[in-house]
Protein backbone atom coordinates (compact mmCIF):
# COMPACT_ATOMS: atom_id res chain seq x y z
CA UNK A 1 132.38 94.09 111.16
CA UNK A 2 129.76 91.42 109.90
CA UNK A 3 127.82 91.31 106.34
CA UNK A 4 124.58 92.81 107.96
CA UNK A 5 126.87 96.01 109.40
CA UNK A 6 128.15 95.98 105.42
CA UNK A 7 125.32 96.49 104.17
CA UNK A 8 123.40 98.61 106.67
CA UNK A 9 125.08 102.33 107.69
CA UNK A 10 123.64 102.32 111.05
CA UNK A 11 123.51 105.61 113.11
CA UNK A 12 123.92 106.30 117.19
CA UNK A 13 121.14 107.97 118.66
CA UNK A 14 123.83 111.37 118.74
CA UNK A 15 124.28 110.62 115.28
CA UNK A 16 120.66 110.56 114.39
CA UNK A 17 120.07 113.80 116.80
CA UNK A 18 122.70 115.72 114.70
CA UNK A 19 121.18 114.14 110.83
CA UNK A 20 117.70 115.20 112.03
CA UNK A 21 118.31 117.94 114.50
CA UNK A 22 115.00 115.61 116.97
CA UNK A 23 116.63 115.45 120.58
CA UNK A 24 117.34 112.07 121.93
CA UNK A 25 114.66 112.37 125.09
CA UNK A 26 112.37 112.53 121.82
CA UNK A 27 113.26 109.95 119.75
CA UNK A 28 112.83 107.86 122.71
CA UNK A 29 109.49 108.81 123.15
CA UNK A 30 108.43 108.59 119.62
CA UNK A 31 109.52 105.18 119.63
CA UNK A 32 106.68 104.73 122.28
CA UNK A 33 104.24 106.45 120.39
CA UNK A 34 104.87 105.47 116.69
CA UNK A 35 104.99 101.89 116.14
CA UNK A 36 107.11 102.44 112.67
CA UNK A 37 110.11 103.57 114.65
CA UNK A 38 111.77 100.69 115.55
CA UNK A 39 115.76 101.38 116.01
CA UNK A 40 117.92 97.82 115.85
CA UNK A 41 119.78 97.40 119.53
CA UNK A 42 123.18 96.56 119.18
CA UNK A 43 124.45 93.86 121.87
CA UNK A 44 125.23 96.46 124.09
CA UNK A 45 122.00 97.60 124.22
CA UNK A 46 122.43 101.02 122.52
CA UNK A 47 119.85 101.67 119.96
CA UNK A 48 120.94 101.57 116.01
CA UNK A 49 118.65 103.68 113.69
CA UNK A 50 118.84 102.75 109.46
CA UNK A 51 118.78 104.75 106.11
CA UNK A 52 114.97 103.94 106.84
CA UNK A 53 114.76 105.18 110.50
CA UNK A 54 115.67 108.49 109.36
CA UNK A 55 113.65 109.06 107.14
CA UNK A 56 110.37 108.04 109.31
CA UNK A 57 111.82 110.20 112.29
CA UNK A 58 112.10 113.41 109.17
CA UNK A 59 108.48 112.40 108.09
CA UNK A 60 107.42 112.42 111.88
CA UNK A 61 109.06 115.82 112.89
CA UNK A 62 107.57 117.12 109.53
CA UNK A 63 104.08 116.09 110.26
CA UNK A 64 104.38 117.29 114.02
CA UNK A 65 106.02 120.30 113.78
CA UNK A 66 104.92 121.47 110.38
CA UNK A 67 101.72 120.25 109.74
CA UNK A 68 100.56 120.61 112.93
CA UNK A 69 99.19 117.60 113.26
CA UNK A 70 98.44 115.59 116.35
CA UNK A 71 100.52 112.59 117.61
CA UNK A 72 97.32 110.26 116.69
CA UNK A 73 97.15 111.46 113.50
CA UNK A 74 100.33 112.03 112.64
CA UNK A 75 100.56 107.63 113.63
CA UNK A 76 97.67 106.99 111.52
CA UNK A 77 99.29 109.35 108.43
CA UNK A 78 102.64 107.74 108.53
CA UNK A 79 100.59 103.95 108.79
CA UNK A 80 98.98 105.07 105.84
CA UNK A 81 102.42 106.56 103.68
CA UNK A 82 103.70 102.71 104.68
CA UNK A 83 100.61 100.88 103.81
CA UNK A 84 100.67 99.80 107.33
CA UNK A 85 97.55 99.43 109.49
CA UNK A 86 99.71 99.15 112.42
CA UNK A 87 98.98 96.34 115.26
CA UNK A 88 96.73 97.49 118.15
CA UNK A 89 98.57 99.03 121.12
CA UNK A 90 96.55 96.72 123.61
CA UNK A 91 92.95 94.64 123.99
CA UNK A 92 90.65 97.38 123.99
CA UNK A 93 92.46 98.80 120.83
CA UNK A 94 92.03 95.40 119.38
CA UNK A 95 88.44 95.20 120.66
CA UNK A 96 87.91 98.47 118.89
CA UNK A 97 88.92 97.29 115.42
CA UNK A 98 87.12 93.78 116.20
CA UNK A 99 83.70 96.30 116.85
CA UNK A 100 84.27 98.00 114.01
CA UNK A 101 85.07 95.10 111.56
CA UNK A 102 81.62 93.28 112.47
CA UNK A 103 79.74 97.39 111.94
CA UNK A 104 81.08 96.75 108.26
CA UNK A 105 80.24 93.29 108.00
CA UNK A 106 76.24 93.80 109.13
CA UNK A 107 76.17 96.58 107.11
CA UNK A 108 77.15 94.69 104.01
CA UNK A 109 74.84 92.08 104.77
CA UNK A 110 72.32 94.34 105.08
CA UNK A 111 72.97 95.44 101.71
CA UNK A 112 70.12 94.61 98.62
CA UNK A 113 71.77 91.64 96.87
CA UNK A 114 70.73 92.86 93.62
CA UNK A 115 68.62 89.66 92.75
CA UNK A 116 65.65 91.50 91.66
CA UNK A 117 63.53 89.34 89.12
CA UNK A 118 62.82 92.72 87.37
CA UNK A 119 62.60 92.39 83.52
């Protein structure tokens, strides 16, 4: 066992089904959808999942299944809780946020400067 396995507890994907009681076919799926999930892979290929891992897949189920939230919003939430904005999924997703980056920067140079000579 290495330093890094030391000092990480890392969990099968069984292991994390039983901790969390989220099926395997849906972590898998989640790790599609939810850019915060990222399990390690082991050399063998088998995925790996922290201390940290299972606690975003508990925040995840909790915001799915209990608040009721949608899988969007749910992504957005948890980008949010991390102080992550999250990289876009693909170019229109990154055309979207270029869009909406030049909205805000017409509309703050549309803005009065506040130079008024009024005395």
């Amino acid at each position: 066992m290495n330093t890094e396995e030391q000092d990480v507890k890392l969990h099968s994907i069984s292991e994390t089904r039983d901790i969390t009681g989220v099926p395997p076919h849906l972590l898998r799926q989640w790790e599609e959808r939810f850019p915060q999930l990222r399990p390690r892979r082991l050399r063998t290929g088998r995925r790996a999942y922290t201390a940290r891992d299972i606690a975003i897949i508990r925040r995840i189920k909790a915001l799915l299944k209990h608040e009721g939230m949608t899988t969007q919003g749910a992504r957005t939430r948890l980008a949010q809780e991390l102080g992550e904005t999250g990289r876009p999924k693909n170019k229109q997703d990154m055309l979207d946020i270029l869009d909406k980056i030049a909205d805000e920067a017409r509309a703050i140079l549309s803005l009065p400067d506040g130079s008024d000579n009024r005395a």
